[in-house]
Structures are given as C-alpha cells and as structure tokens.
C-alpha atoms as a PDB file:
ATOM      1  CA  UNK A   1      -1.209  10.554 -15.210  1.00  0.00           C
ATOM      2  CA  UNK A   2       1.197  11.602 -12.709  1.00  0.00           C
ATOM      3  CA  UNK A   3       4.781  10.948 -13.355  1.00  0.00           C
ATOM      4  CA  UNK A   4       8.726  12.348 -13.089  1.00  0.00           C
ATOM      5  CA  UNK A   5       8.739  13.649  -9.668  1.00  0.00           C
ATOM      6  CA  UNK A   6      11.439  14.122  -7.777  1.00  0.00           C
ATOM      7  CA  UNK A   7      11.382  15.378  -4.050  1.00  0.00           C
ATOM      8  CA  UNK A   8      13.513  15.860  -0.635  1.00  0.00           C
ATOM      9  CA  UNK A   9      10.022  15.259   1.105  1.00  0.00           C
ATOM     10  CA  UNK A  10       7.289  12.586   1.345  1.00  0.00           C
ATOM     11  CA  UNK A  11       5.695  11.928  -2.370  1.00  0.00           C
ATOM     12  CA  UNK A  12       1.635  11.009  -1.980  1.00  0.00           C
ATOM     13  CA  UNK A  13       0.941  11.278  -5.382  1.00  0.00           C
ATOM     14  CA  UNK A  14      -2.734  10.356  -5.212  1.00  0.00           C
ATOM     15  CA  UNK A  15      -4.303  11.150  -1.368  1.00  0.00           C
ATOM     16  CA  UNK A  16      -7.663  11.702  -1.230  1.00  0.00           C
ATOM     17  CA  UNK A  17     -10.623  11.218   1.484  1.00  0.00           C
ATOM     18  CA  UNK A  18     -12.105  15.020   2.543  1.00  0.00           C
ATOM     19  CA  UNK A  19     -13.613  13.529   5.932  1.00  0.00           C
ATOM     20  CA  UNK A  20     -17.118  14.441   4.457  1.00  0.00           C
ATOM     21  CA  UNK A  21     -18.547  10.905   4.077  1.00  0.00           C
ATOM     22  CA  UNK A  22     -19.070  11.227   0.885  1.00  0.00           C
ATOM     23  CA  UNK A  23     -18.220   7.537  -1.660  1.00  0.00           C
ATOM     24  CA  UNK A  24     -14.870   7.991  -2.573  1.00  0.00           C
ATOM     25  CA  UNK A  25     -12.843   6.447  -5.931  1.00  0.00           C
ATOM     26  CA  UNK A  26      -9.386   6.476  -7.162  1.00  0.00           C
ATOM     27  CA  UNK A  27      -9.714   4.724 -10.938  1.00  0.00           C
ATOM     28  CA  UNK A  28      -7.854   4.772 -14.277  1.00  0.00           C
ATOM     29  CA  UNK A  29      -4.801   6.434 -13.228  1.00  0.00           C
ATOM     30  CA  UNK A  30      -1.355   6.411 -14.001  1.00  0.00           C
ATOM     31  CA  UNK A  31       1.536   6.653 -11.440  1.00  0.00           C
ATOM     32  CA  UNK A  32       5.295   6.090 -12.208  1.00  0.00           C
ATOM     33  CA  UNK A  33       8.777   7.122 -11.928  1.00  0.00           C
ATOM     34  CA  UNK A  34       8.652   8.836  -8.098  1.00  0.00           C
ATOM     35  CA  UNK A  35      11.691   9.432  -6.649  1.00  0.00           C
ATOM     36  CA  UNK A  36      12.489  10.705  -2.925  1.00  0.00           C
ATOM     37  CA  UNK A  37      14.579  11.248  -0.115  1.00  0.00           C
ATOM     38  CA  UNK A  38      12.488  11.636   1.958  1.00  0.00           C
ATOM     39  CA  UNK A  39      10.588   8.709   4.454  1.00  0.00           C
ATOM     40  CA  UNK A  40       7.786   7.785   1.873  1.00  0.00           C
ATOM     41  CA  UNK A  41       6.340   7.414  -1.142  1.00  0.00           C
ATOM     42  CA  UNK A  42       2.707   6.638  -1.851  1.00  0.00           C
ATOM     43  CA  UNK A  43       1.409   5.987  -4.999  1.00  0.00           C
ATOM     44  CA  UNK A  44      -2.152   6.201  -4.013  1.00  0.00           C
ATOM     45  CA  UNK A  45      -3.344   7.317  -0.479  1.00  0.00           C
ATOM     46  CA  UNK A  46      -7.223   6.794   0.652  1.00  0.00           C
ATOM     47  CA  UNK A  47      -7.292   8.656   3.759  1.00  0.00           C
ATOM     48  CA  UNK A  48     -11.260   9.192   3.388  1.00  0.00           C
ATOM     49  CA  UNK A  49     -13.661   8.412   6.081  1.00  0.00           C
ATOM     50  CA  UNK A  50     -16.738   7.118   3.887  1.00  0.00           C
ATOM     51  CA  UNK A  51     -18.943   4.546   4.355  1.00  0.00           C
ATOM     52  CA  UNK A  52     -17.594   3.424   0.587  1.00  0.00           C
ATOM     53  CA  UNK A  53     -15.020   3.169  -1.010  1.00  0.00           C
ATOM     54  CA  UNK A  54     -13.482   2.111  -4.627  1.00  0.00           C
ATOM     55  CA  UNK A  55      -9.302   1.746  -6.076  1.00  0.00           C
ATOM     56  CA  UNK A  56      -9.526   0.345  -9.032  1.00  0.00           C
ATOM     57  CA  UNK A  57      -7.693  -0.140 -12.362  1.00  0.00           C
ATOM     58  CA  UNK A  58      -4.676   1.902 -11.315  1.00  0.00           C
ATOM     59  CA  UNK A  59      -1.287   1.475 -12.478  1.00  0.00           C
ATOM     60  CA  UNK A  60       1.289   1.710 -10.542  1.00  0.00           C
ATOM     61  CA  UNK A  61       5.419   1.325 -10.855  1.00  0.00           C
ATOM     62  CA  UNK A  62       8.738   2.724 -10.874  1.00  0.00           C
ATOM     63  CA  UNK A  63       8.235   4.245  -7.266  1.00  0.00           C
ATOM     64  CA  UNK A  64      11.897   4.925  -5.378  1.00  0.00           C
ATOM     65  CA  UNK A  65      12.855   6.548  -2.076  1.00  0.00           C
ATOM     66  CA  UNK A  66      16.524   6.633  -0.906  1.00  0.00           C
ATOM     67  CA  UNK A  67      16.402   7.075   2.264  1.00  0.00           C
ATOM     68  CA  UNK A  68      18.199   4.758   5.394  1.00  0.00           C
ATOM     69  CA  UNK A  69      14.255   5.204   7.553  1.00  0.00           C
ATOM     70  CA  UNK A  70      12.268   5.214   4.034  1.00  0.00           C
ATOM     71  CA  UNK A  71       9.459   3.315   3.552  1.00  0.00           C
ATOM     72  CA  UNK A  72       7.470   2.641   0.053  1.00  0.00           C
ATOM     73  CA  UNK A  73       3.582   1.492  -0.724  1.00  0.00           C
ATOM     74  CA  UNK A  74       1.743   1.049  -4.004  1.00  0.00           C
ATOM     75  CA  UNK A  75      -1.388   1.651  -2.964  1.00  0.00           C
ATOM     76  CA  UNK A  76      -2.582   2.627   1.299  1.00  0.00           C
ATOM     77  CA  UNK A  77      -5.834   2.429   2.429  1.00  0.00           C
ATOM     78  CA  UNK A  78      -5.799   4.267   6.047  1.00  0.00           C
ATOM     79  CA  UNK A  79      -9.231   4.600   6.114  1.00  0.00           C
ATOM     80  CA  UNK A  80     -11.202   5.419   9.489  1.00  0.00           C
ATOM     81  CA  UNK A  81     -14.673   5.395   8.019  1.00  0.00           C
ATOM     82  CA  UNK A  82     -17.823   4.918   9.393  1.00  0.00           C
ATOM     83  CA  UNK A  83     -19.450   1.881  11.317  1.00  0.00           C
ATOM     84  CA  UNK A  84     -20.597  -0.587   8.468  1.00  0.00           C
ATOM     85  CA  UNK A  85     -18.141   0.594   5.600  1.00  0.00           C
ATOM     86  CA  UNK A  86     -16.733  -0.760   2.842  1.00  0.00           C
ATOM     87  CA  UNK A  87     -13.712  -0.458   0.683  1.00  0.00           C
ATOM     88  CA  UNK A  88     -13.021  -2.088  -2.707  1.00  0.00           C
ATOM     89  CA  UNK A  89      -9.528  -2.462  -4.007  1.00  0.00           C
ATOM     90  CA  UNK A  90      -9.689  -3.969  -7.541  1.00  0.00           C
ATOM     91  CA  UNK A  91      -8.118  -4.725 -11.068  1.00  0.00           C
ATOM     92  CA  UNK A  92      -4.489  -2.877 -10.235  1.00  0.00           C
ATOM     93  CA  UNK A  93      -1.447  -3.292 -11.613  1.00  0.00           C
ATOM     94  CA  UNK A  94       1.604  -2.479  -8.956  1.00  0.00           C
ATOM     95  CA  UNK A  95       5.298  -3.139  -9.553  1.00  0.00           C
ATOM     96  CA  UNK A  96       8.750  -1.903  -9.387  1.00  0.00           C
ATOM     97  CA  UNK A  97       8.781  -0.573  -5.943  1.00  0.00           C
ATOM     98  CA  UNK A  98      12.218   0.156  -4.653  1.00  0.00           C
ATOM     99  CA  UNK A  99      14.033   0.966  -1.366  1.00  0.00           C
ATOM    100  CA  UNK A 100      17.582   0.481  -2.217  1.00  0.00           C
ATOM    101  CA  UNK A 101      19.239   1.772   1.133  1.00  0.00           C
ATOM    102  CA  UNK A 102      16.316   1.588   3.629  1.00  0.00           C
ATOM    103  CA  UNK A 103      17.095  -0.719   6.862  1.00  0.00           C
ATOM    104  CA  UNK A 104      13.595  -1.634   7.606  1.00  0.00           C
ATOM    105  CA  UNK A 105      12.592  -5.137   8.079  1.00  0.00           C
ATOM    106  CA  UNK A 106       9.363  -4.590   6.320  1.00  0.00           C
ATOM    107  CA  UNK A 107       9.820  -1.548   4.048  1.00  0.00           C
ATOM    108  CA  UNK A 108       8.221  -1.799   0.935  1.00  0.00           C
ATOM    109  CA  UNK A 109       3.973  -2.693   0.653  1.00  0.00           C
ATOM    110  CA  UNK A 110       2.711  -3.247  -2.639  1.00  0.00           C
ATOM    111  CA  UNK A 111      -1.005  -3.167  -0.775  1.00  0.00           C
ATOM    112  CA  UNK A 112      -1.323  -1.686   2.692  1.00  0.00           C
ATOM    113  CA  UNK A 113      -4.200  -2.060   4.466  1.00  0.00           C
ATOM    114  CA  UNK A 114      -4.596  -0.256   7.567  1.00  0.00           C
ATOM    115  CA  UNK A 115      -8.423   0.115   7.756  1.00  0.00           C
ATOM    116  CA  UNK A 116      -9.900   0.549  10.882  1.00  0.00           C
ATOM    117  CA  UNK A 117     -13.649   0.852  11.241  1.00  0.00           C
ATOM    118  CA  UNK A 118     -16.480  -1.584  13.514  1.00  0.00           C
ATOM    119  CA  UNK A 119     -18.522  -3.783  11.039  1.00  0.00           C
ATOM    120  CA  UNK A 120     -16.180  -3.244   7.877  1.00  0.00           C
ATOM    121  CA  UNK A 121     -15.154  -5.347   4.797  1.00  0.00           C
ATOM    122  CA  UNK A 122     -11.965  -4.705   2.561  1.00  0.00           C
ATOM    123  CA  UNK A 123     -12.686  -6.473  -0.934  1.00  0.00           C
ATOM    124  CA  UNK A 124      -9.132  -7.186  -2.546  1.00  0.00           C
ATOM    125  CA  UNK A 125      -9.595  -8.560  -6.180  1.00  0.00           C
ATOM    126  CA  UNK A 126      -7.965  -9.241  -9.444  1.00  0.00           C
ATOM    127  CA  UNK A 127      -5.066  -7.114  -8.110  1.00  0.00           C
ATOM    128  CA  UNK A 128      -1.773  -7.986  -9.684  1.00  0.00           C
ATOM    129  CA  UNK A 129       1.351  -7.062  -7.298  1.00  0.00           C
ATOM    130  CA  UNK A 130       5.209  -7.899  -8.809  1.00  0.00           C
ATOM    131  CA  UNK A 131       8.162  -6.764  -6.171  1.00  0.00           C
ATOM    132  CA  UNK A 132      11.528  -7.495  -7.029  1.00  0.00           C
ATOM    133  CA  UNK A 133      13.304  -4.974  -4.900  1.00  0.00           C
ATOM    134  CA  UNK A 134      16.789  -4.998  -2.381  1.00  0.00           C
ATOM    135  CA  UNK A 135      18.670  -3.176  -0.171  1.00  0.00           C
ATOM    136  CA  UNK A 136      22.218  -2.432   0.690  1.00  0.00           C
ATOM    137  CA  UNK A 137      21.328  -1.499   4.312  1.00  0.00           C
ATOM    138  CA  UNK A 138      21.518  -4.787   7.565  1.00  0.00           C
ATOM    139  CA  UNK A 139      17.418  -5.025   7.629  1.00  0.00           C
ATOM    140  CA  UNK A 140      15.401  -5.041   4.807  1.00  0.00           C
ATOM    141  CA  UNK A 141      12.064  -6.858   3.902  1.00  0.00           C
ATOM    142  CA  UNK A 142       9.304  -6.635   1.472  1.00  0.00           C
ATOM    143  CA  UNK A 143       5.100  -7.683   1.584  1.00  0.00           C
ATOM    144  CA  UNK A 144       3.163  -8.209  -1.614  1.00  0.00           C
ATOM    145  CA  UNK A 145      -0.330  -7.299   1.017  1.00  0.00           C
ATOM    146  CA  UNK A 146      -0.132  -6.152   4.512  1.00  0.00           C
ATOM    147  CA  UNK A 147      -3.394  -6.333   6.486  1.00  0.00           C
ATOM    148  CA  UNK A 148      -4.006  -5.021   9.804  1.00  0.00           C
ATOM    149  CA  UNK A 149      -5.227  -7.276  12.140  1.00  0.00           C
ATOM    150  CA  UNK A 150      -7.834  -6.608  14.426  1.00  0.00           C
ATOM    151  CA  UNK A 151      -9.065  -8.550  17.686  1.00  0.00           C
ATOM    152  CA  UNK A 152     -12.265  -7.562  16.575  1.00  0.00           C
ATOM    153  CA  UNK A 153     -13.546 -10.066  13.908  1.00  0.00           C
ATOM    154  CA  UNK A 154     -15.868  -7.401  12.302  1.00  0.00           C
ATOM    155  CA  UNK A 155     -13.399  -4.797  12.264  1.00  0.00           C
ATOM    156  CA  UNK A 156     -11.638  -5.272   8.563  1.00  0.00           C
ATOM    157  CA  UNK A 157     -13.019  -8.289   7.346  1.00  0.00           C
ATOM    158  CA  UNK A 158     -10.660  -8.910   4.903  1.00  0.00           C
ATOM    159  CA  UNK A 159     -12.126 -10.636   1.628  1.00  0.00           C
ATOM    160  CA  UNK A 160      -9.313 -11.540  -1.249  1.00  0.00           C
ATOM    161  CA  UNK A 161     -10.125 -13.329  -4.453  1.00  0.00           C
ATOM    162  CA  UNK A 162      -8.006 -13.660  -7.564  1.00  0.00           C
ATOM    163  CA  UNK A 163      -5.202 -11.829  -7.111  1.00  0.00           C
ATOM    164  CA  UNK A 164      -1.570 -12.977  -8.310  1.00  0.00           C
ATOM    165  CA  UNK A 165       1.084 -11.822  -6.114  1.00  0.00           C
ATOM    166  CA  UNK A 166       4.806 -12.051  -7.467  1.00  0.00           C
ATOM    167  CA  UNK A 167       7.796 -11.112  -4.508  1.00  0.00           C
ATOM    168  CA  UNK A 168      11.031 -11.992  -5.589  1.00  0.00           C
ATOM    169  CA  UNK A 169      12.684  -9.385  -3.140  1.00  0.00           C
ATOM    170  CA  UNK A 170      16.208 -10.224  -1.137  1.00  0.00           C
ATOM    171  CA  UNK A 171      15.502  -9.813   2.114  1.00  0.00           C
ATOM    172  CA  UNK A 172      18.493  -8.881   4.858  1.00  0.00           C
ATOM    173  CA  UNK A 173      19.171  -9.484   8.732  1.00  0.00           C
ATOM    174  CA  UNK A 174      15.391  -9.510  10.193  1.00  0.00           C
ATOM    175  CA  UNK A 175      13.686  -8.704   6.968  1.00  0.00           C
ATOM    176  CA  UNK A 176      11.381 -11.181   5.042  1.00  0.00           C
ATOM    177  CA  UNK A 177      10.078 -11.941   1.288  1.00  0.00           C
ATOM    178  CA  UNK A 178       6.183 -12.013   2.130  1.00  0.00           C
ATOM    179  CA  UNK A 179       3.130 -12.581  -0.466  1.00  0.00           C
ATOM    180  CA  UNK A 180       0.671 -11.537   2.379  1.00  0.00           C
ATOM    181  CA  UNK A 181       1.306 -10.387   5.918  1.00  0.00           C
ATOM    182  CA  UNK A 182      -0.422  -9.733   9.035  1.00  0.00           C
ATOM    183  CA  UNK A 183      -0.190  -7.102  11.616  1.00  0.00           C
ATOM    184  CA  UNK A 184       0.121  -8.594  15.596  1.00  0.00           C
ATOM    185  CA  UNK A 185      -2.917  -7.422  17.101  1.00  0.00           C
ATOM    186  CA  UNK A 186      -3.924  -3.918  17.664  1.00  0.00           C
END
C-alpha cells in the first residue's frame, strides 16, 4: 500500500525495471491519495527492459498534481525491452485522476503505453479505467488508453480484450474526452 503523499517534485510511486532482463511484475498493490506540484504523478512506472512483463490487479485512484505543465498517468509502461518481448497489463482498477489547473491538451492517461521494442506484444485485459477529471486552465484533455504508434507493425502489437473504459472528463480549447488514443507515428 502506498498512500498520503504529498510532494513539490514528480511522485512515481511504483517504478521498477533494473535493466537486468530479468521478468518483471507489479501485482496486488494499493496506490491512492498522491498529491504534487510538481510535472507528474505516476501511480505505477515499468521502466524495465525484460523480455516479460506483468501489471496486474493494481488499484489505483485519488492521484492529483497542481501544476499549469503537470501531467498525470495511472499506470506507464515505458518499456525498451528486448527483441521479442512481452508485456501484460491486466485486471486493474484506475480512477480519480485529476489535473485541475494543467493546460495540456492531453494531460491525464489512465493507461500509457509507450513501449518500444522490434517483435513485441502489449496484452491489455479486464482493465477497468473511470476518469472524470477538469481543468480551469484554456487546454485540457483526458485518454482512458494511449498507445504509441509505431510504423513498424511488429513493434507494439497492441492486443486489448475486455476492458471497460469510463471518461466523462470536460475537455477545454484543443483538449479532447478520449476512451483510446493513438500516438502520430514515431
């Protein structure tokens, strides 16, 4: 359980990956009421650069940052693994995610994937995502699942099944309410 922080910096309250290669798993954890300044909060971080890796059964809510530039995800999977990787993101709960003064047009993801590796697979399932959030700021927006999109059709082969996601955000100026978004080509 991590919960009831409260910082002037970024808050990664989960970030894990040691560059080793070795499987890597976030599972059963709590992570609410995170509060900061600062340009981000993260309520889990996979950063690892295995060949697999598992999120699952995770809750996740009541994540804040006040901050005009900040940005806020449930759950980010950066991962740079190795040629023919995997990564499994499965039975979470993610909700309450808030950016009440950001002016971003896409500043809160309740999912962001931002995998990266040749020959790769993403497995989203049974994930439940509910965003209700707004902003006082010109430009604000909200996405349920961002996905980076790759030219490469084997690089992040995305495979969802069976999730529900919920965005009731207000978006502002450029911003938009998305269920699932993808990156322009990188």
């Amino acid at each position: 359980n991590i919960h009831d922080l409260s910082a002037s910096g970024n808050i990664n309250a989960i970030r894990y990956g040691d560059g080793s290669g070795s499987p890597s798993s976030a599972f059963n954890n709590n992570v609410y009421n995170l509060i900061s300044t600062g340009y981000s909060v993260i309520g889990i971080k996979n950063n690892s650069s295995s060949v697999s890796n598992q999120v699952y059964q995770n809750n996740i809510f009541n994540l804040e940052v006040n901050n005009p530039a900040g940005l806020v995800f449930g759950i980010q999977d950066a991962t740079s693994g190795l040629d023919n990787s995997a990564t499994y993101i499965y039975n979470n709960f993610i909700s309450d995610l808030r950016a009440p003064i950001t002016n971003y047009a896409d500043a809160i993801h309740g999912l962001d994937i931002l995998y990266i590796s040749n020959n790769s697979i993403v497995g989203l399932y049974f994930n439940t995502i509910y965003l209700n959030a707004s902003s006082s700021a010109l430009n604000f927006g909200s996405t349920g699942i961002h996905h980076t999109y790759s030219v490469t059709a084997t690089t992040a082969t995305l495979d969802m099944r069976n999730n529900i996601i919920v965005n009731n955000s207000t978006p502002n100026g450029t911003g938009r309410t998305v269920a699932l978004r993808r990156s322009e080509s990188t």
